[in-house]
Protein backbone atom coordinates (compact mmCIF):
# COMPACT_ATOMS: atom_id res chain seq x y z
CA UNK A 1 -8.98 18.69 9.24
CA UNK A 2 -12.36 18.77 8.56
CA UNK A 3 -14.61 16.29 6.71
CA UNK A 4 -15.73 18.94 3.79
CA UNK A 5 -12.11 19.80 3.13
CA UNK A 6 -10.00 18.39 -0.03
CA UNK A 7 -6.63 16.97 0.02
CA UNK A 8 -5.61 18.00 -3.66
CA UNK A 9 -3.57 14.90 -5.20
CA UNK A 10 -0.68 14.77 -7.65
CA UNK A 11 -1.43 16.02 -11.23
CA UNK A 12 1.67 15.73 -13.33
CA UNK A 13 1.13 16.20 -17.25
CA UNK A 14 3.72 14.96 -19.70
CA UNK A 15 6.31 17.54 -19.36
CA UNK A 16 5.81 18.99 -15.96
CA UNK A 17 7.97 19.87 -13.79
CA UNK A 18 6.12 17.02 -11.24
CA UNK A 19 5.93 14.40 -13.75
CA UNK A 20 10.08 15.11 -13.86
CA UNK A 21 10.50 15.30 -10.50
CA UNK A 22 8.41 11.58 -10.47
CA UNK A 23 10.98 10.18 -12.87
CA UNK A 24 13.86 10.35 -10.32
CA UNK A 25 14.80 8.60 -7.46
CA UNK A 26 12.34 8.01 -4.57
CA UNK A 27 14.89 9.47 -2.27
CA UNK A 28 15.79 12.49 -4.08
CA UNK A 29 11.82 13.48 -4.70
CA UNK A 30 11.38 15.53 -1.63
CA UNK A 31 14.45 17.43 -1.92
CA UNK A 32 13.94 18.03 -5.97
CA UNK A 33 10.64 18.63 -5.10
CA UNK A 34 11.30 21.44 -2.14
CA UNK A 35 14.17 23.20 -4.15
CA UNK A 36 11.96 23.14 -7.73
CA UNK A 37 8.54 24.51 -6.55
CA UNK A 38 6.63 27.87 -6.88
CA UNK A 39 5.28 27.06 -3.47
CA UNK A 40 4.50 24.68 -0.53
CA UNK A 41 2.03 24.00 2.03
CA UNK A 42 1.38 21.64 4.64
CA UNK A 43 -2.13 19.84 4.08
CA UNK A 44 -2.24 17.39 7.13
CA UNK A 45 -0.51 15.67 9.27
CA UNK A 46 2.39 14.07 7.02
CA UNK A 47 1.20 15.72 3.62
CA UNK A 48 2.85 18.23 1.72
CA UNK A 49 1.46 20.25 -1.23
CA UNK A 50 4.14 20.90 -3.80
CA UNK A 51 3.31 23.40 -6.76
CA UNK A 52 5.15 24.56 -9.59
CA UNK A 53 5.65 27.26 -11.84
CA UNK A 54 3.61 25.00 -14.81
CA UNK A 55 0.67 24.34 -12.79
CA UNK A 56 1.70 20.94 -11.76
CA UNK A 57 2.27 20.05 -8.36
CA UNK A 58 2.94 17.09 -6.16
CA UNK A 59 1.44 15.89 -2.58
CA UNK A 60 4.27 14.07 -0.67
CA UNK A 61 3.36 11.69 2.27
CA UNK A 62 5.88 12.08 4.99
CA UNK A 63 5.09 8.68 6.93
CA UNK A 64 7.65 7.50 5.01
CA UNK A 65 11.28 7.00 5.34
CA UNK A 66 11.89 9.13 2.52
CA UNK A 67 8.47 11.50 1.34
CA UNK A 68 6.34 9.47 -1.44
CA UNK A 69 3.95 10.97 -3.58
CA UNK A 70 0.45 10.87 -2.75
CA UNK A 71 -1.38 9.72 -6.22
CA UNK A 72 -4.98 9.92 -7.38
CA UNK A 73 -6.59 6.36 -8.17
CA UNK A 74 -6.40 7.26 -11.82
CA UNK A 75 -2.37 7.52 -11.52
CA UNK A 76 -2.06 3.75 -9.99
């Protein structure tokens, strides 16, 4: 990947679809997440885009035993 390009983080508003899929198990995220979105697309290595219908989506981090999402600083 190069240096210019821009790993798009998790945005989740209060009733999206990702900040649902957020409220549920960590080990059940990937899976709601694959069977839920609009669309997905591998951004690096281990990372995962997720998008939904809503607008929301959700970056998953596969170095993981089970995927976690990838938040932005202001999420922490």
């Amino acid at each position: 990947m190069k240096n210019a390009d821009v790993i798009p983080a998790t945005y989740a508003f209060p009733g999206s679809a990702a900040e649902q899929i957020l409220q549920i198990k960590q080990e059940r995220i990937w899976i709601e997440s694959f069977r839920t979105c609009s669309a997905c697309n591998s951004v690096g290595e281990t990372l995962t885009l997720y998008r939904f219908h809503d607008g929301s989506q959700i970056l998953l981090d596969s170095a993981f035993p089970f995927p976690r999402p990838v938040l932005s600083e202001q999420d922490d």
